[in-house]
Protein backbone atom coordinates (compact mmCIF):
# COMPACT_ATOMS: atom_id res chain seq x y z
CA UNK A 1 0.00 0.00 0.00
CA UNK A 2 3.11 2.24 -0.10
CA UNK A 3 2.90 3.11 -4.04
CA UNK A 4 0.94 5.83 -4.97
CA UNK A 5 -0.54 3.86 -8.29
CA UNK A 6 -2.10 1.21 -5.82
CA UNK A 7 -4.05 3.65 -3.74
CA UNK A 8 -4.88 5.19 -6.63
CA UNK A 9 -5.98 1.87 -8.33
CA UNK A 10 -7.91 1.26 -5.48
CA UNK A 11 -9.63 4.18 -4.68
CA UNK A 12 -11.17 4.28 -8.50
CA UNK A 13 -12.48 0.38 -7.88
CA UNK A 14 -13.95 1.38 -4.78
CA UNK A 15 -15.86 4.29 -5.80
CA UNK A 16 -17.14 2.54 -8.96
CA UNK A 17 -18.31 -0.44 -6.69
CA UNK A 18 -19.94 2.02 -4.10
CA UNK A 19 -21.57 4.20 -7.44
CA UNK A 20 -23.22 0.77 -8.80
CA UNK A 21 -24.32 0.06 -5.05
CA UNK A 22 -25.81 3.42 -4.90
CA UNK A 23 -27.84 3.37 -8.18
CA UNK A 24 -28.81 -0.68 -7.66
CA UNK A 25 -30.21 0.88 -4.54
CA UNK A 26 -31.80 3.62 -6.25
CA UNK A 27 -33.48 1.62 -9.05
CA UNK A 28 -35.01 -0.80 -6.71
CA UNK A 29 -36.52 1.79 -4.61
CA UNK A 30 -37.70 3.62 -8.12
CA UNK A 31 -39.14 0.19 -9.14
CA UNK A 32 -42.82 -0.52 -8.95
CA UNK A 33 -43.20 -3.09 -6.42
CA UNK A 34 -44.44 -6.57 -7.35
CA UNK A 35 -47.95 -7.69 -7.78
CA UNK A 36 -49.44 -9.58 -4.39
CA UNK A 37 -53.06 -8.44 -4.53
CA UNK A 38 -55.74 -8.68 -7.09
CA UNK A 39 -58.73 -7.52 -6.62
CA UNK A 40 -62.20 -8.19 -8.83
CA UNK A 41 -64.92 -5.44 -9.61
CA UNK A 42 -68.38 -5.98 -11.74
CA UNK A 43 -69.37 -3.32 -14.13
CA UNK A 44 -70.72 -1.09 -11.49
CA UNK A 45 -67.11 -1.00 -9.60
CA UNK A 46 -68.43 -3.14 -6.40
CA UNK A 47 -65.81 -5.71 -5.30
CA UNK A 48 -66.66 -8.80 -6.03
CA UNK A 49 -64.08 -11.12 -5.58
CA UNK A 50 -60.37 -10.60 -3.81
CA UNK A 51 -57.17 -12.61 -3.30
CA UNK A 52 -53.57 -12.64 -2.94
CA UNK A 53 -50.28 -13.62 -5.12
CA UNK A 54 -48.95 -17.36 -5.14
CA UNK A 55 -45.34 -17.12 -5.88
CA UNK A 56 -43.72 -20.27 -4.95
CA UNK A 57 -42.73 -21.13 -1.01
CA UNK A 58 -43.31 -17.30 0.57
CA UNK A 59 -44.08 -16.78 4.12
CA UNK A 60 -47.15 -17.59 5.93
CA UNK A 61 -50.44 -15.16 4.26
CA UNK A 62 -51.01 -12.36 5.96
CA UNK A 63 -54.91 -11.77 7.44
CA UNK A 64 -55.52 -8.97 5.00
CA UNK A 65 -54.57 -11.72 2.24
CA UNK A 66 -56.65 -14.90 3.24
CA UNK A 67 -59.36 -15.51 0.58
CA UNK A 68 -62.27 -14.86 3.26
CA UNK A 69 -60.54 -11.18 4.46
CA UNK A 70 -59.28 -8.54 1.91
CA UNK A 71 -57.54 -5.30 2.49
CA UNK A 72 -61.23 -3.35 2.48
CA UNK A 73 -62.78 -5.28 4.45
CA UNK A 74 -64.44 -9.05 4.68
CA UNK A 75 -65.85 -10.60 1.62
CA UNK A 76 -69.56 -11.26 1.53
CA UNK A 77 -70.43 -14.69 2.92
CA UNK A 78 -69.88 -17.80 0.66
CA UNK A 79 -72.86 -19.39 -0.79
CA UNK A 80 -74.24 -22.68 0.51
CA UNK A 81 -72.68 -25.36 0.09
CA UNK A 82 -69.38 -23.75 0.68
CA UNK A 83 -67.88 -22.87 4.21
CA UNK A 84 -66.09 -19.92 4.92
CA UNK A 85 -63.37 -21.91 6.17
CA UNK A 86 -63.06 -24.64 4.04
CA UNK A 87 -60.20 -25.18 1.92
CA UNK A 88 -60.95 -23.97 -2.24
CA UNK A 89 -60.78 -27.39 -3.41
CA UNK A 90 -63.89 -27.69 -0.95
CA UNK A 91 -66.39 -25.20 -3.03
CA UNK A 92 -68.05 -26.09 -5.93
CA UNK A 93 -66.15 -25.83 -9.27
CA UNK A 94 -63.32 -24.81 -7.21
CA UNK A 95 -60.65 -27.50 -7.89
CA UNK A 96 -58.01 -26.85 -10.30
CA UNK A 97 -57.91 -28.05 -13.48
CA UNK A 98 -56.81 -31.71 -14.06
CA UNK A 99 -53.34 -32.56 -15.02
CA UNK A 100 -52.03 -29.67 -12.96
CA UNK A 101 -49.00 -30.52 -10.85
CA UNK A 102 -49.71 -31.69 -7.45
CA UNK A 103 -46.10 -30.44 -5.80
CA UNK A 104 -45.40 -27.65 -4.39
CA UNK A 105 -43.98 -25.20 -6.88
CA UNK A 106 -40.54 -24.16 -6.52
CA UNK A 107 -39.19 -20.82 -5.38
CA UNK A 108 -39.31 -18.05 -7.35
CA UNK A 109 -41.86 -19.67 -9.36
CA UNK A 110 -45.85 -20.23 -9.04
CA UNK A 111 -48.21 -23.39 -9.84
CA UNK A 112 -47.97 -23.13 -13.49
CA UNK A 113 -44.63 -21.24 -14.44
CA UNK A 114 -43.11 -17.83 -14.20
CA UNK A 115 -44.87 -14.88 -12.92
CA UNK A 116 -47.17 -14.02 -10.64
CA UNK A 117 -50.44 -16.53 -9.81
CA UNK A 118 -53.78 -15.14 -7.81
CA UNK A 119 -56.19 -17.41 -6.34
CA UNK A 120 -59.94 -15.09 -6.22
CA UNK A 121 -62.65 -15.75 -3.94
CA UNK A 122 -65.41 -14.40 -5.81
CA UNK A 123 -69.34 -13.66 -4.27
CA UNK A 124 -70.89 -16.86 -5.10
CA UNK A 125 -67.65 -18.80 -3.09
CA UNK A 126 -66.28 -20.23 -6.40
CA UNK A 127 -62.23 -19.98 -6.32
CA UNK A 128 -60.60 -18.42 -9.51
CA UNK A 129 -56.83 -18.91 -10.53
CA UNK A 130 -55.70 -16.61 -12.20
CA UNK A 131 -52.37 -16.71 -14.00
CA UNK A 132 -50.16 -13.61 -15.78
CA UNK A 133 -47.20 -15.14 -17.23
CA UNK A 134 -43.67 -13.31 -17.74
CA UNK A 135 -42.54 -13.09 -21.32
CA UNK A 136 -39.43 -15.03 -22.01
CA UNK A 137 -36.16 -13.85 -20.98
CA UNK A 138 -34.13 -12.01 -23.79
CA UNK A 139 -30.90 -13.20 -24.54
CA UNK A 140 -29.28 -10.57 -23.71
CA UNK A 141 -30.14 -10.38 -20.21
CA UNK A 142 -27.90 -11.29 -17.33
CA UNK A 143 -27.45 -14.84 -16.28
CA UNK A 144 -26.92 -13.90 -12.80
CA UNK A 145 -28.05 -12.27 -9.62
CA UNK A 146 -27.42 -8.34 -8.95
CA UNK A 147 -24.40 -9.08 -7.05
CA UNK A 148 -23.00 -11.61 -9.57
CA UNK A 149 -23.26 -8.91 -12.11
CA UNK A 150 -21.63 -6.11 -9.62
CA UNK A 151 -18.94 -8.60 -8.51
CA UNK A 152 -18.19 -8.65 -12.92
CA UNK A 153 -18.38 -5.01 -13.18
CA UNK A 154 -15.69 -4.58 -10.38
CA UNK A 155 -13.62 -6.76 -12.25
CA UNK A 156 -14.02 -5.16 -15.09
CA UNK A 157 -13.50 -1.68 -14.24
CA UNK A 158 -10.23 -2.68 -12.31
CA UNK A 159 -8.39 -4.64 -15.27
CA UNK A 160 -9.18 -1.27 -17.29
CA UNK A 161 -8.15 0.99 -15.18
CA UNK A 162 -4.70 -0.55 -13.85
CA UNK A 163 -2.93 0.17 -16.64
CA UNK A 164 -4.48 3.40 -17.16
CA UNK A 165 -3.29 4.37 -14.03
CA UNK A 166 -0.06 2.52 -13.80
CA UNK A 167 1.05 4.63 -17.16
CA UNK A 168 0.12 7.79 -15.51
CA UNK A 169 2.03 6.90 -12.26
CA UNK A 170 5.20 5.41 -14.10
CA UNK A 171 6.64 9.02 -14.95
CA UNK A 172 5.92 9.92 -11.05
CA UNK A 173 8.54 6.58 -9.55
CA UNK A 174 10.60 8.08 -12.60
CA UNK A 175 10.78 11.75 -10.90
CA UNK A 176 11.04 9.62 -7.46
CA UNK A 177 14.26 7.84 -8.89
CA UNK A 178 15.86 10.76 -9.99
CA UNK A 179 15.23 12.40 -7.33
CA UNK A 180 17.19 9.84 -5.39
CA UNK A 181 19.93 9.20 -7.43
CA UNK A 182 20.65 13.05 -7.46
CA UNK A 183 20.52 12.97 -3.39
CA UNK A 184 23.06 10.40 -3.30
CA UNK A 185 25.33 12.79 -4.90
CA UNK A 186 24.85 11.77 -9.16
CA UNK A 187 24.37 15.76 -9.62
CA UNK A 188 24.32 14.92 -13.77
CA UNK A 189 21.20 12.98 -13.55
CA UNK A 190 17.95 14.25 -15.43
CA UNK A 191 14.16 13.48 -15.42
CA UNK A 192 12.85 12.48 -18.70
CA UNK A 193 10.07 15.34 -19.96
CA UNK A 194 6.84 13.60 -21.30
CA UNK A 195 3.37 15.28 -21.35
CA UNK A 196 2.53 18.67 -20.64
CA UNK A 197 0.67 18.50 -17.68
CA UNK A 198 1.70 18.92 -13.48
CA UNK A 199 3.95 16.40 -13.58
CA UNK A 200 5.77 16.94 -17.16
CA UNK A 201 6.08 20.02 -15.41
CA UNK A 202 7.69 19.45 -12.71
CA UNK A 203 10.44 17.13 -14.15
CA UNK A 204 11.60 20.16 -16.60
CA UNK A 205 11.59 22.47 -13.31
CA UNK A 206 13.69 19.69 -11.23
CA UNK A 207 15.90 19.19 -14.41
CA UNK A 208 16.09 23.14 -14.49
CA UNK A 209 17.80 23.14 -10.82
CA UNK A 210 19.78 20.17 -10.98
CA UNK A 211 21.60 22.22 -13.58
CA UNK A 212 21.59 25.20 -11.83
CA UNK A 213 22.99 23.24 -8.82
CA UNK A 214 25.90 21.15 -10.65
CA UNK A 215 26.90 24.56 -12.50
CA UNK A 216 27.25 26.16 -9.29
CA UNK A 217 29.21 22.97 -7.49
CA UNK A 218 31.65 23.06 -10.53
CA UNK A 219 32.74 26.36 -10.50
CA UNK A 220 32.84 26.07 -6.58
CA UNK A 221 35.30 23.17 -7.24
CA UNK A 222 37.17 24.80 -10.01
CA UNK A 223 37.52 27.95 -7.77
CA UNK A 224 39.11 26.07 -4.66
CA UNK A 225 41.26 23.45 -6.83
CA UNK A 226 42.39 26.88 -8.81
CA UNK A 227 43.13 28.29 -4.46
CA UNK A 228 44.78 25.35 -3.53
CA UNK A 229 46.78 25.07 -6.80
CA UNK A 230 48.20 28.90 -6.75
CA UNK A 231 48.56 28.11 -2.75
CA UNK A 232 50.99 24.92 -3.20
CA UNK A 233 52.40 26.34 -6.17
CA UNK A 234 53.12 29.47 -3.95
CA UNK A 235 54.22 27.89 -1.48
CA UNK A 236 56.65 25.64 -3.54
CA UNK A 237 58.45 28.68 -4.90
CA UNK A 238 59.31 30.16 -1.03
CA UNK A 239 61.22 26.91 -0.69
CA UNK A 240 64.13 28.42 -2.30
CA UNK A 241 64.00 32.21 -0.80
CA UNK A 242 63.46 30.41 2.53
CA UNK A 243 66.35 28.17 1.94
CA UNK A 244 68.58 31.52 0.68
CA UNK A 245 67.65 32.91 4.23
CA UNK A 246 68.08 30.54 6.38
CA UNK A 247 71.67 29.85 4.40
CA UNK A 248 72.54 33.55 4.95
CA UNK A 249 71.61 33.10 8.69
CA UNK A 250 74.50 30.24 9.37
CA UNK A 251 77.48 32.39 7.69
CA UNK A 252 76.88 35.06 9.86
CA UNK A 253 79.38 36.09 12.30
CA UNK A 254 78.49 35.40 15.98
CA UNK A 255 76.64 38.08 17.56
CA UNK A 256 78.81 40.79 19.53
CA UNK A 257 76.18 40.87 22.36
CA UNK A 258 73.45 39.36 23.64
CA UNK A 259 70.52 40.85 22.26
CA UNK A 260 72.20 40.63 18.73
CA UNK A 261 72.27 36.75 19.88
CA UNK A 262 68.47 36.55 20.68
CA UNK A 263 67.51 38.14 17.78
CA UNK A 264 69.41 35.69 15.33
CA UNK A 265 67.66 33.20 17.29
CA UNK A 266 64.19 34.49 16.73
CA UNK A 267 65.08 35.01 13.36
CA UNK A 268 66.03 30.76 13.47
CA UNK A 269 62.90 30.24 15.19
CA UNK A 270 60.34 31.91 12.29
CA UNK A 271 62.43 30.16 9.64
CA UNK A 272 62.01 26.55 11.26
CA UNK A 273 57.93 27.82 11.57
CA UNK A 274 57.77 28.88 8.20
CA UNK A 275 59.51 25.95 6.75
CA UNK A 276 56.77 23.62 8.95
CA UNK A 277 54.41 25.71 7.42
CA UNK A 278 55.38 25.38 4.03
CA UNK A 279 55.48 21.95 4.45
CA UNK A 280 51.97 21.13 5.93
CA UNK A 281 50.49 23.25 2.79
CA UNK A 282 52.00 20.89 0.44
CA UNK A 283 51.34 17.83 2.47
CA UNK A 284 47.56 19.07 2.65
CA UNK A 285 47.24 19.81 -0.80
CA UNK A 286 48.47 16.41 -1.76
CA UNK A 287 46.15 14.60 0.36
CA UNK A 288 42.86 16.73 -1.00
CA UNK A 289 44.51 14.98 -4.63
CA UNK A 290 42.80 12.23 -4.43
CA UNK A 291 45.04 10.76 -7.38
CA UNK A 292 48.14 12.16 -6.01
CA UNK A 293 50.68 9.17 -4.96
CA UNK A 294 51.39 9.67 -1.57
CA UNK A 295 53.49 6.56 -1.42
CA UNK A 296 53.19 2.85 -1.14
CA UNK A 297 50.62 1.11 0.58
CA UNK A 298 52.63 -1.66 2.81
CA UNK A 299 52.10 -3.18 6.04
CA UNK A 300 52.89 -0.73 8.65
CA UNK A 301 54.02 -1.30 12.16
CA UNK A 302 52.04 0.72 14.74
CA UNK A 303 54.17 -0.41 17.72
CA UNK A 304 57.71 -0.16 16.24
CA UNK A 305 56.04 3.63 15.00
CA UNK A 306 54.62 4.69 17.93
CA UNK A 307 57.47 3.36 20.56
CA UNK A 308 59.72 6.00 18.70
CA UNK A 309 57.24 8.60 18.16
CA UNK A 310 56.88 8.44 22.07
CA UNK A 311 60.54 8.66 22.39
CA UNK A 312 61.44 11.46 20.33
CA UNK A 313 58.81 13.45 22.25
CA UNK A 314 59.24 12.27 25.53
CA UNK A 315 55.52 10.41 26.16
CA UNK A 316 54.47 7.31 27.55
CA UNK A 317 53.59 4.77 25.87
CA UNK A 318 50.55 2.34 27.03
CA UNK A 319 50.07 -0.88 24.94
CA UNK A 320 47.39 -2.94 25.52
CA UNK A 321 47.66 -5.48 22.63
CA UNK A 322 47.21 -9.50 23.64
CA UNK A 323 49.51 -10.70 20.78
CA UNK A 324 52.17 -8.07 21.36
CA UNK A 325 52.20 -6.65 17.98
CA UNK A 326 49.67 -4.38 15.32
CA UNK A 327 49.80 -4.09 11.89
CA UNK A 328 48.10 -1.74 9.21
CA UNK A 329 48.09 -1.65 5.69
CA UNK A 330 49.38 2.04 4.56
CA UNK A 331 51.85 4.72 3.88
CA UNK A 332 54.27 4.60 6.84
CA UNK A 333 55.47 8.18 6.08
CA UNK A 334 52.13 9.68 6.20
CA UNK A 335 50.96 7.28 9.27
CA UNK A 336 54.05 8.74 10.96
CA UNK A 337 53.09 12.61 10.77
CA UNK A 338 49.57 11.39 11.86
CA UNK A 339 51.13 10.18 15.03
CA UNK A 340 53.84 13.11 15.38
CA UNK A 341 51.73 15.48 15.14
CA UNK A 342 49.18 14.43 18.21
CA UNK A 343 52.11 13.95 20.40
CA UNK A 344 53.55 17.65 19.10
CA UNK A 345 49.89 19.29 20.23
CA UNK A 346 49.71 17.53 23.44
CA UNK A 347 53.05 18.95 24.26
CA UNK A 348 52.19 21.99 23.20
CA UNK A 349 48.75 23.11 24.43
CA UNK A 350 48.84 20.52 27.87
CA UNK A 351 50.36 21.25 31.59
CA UNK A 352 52.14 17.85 31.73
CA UNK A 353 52.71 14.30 30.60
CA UNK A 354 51.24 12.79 26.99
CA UNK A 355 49.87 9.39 26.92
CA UNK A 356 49.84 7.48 23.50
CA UNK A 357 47.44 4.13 24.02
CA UNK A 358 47.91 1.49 21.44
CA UNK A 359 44.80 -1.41 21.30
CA UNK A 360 42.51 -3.02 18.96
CA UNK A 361 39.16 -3.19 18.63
CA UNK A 362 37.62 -5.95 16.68
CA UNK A 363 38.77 -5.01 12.73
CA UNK A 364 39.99 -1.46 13.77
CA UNK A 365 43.44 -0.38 15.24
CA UNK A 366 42.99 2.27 18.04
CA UNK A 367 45.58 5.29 18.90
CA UNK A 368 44.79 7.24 21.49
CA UNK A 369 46.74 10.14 22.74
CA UNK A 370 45.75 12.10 25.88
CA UNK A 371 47.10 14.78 27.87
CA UNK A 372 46.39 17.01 30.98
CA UNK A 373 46.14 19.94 29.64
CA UNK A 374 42.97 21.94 30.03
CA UNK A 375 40.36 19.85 27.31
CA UNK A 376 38.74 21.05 24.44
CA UNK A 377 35.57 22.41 24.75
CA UNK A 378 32.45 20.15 23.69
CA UNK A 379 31.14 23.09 21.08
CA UNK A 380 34.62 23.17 18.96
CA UNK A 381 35.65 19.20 18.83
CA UNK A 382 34.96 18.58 15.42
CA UNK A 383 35.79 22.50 14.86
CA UNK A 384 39.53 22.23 15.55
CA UNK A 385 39.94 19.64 12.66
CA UNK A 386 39.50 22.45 10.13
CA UNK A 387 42.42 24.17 8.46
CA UNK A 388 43.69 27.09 10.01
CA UNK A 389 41.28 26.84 12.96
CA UNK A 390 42.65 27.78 16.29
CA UNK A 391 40.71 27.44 19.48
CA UNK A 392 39.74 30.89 21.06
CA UNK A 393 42.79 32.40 22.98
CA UNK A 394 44.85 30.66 21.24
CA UNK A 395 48.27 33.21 20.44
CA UNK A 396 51.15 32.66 17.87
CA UNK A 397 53.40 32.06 20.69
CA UNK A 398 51.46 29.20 21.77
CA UNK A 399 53.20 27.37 18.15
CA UNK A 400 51.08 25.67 14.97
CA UNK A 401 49.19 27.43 12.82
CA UNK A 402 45.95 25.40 12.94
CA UNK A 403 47.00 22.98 9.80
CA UNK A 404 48.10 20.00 12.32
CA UNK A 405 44.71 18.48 12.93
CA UNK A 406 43.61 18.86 9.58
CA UNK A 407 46.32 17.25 8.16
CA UNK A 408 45.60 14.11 10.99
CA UNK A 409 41.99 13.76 9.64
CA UNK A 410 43.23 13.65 6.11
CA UNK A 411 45.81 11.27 6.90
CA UNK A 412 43.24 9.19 8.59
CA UNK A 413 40.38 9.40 5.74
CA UNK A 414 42.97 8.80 3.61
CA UNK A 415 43.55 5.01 4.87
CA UNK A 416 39.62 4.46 5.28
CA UNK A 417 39.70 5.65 8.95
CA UNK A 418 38.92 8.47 11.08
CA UNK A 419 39.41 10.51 14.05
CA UNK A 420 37.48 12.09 17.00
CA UNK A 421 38.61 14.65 20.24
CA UNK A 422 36.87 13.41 23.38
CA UNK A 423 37.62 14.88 27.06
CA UNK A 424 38.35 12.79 30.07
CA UNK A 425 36.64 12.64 32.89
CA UNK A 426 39.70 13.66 35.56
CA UNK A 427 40.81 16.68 33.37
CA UNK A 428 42.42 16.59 29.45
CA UNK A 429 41.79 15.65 25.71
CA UNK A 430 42.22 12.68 24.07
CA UNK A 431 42.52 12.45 20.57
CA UNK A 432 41.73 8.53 18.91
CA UNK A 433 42.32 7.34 16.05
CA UNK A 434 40.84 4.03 13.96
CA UNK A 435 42.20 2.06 11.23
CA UNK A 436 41.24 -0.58 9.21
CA UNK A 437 43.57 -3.73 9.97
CA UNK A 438 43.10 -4.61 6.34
CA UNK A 439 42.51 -2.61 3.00
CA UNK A 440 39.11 -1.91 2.39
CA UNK A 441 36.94 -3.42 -0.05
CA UNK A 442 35.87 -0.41 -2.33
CA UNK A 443 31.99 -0.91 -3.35
């Protein structure tokens, strides 16, 4: 009952059963009603004989109908010879003629065929039959009951209207379709245009926007590849000035005092931060490629990784694997920076110690690095993923310029995982991470 054409369907068989109840109904009721009564007059109009219909096995005669009452009033007297009560086969020249049947006639029908029979007491007491037979069926007249004949017409009217109907709501499941596939993210998909009416209509209007829609989405995607393009080329070409500087900076003489000194080491400082910087950009454009090669995919230790990760920076390392070892499929370079650069935040924006938790759970490897720093706050957790986003009162003393947790994400889309920021309940973030332990099937 879920498709539109079957309510539809339905509703037209139901209201052309209900119209043929309603005027079956209506024709009886306009009908004249059958004869039960005859009555006999003389010339002058007086009443001289009355009875009632005998149409097979009906139900007992009513008073009004009995052959010594009619409707106005009680017959005259019978004459002698006759009692009032006797049966007519009792009176005088009332017994029916010979060779009539003897049975009782069957339903529908009286003692001597179709249509209705009378038996008339007249004045005298003599019994009259009379008979007024039904012309003969034509052939063209139904073989069955009024409900036979409705039960035919409902048949009838639905096997001619289901394919009326189902034509007219085939190009609405097209539209549906369409509609579908271009919500699932097919933007070039189209609605046929048939007919000219509401619903032709309304597949050249959605065809009309779904243009209007991928035009728009192309030159959005045009405009940013053409940003992130100029922004890696960009950045490419400050290799070389940054390179000349930082070259420059070394064959310098020693400073004569100690501010000279600080300042060459501030100067050292920006270079290493713009050099990071430069790098991420290109690592991040790379990684939006989707047909860049980023390296080989090859089974990568996670223990081996993350016990020198944790080393280089100082953390603890909690490993909580039964078999003693983990392996991924992917890009050990890339799975490396992943790693690096949650221990490098936690150092950075936490008051103490950084925690990197290796497990697994089920089909997915799990590395989780948490701190005790102050927590991220519940409204900007999936916020501080973005590029360039830096939580509120964040400085640029405070290190990064917001491109470390976006590249993580990437890194972890990249090999079919992901990543989420949770806080913990005694104080500090945790950032996890979940990979695949095998290469996933594409669809």
């Amino acid at each position: 009952m879920n498709k539109l054409y079957i309510r539809i369907w339905l509703a037209v068989v139901l209201a052309v059963a209900v119209l043929t109840l309603l005027v079956g109904w209506a024709w009886r009721m306009a009908a004249d009603a059958p004869l039960r009564e005859v009555v006999a007059r003389n010339q002058a109009g007086e009443v001289i004989g009355h009875g009632r219909a005998r149409l097979g096995r009906g139900p007992a005669m009513p008073d009004w109908a009995n052959p010594t009452h009619g409707r106005h009033g009680p017959l005259p007297p019978p004459l002698p010879g006759a009692s009032a009560g006797a049966p007519p086969s009792a009176a005088g020249g009332d017994r029916p003629p010979e060779g009539a049947p003897d049975e009782p006639p069957p339903e529908g029908r009286g003692k001597y065929g179709a249509g209705p029979e009378f038996d008339v007491r007249m004045h005298d007491g003599q019994v009259i039959h009379i008979h007024l037979p039904r012309p003969p069926k034509s052939n063209w007249s139904a073989p069955f009951g009024f409900f036979w004949t409705l039960g035919l017409v409902g048949v009838a009217v639905a096997l001619a209207t289901y394919p009326i109907i189902r034509r007219l709501t085939r190009r609405l499941e097209a539209l549906q379709h369409s509609v579908q596939q271009w919500g699932d993210g097919n933007l070039s998909v189209r609605v046929p245009v048939t007919g000219n009416d509401e619903v032709g209509f309304l597949a050249s209007r959605f065809n009309h926007a779904a243009q209007q829609i991928e035009t728009l989405i192309k030159a959005r995607d045009a405009l940013l590849a053409s940003q992130k393009s100029l922004l890696a080329n960009a950045s490419h070409e400050l290799r070389s000035p940054l390179t000349r500087i930082r070259m420059g900076l070394e064959f310098m003489a020693p400073p004569a005092d100690a501010a000279a000194n600080q300042a060459k080491d501030e100067i050292a400082r920006n270079i290493a931060e713009l050099d990071q910087l430069i790098d991420e950009i290109l690592l991040a454009s790379r990684l939006d490629a989707q047909q860049a090669d980023l390296g080989t995919v090859e089974p990568v230790d996670l223990l081996g990784l993350a016990a020198e990760e944790c080393a280089r920076t100082d953390a603890t390392l909690d490993v909580q694997l039964p078999g003693g070892e983990l392996t991924v499929p992917g890009v050990s370079k890339l799975l490396r920076r992943a790693v690096r650069n949650l221990l490098e935040n936690a150092r950075r924006h936490a008051d103490g110690h950084a925690t990197l938790t290796l497990s697994q759970d089920g089909t997915m490897a799990r590395i989780q690095v948490c701190d005790q720093g102050p927590g991220v706050p519940e409204a900007y957790q999936d916020r501080i993923f973005e590029p360039f986003y830096r939580l509120p009162g964040a400085s640029e003393r405070d290190g990064g310029v917001g491109l470390g947790l976006s590249l993580v994400k990437s890194i972890a889309l990249r090999h079919g995982g992901s990543v989420h920021c949770h806080n913990q309940v005694g104080g500090g973030a945790c950032f996890e991470i979940r990979l695949p332990l095998s290469i996933p099937t594409p669809p």
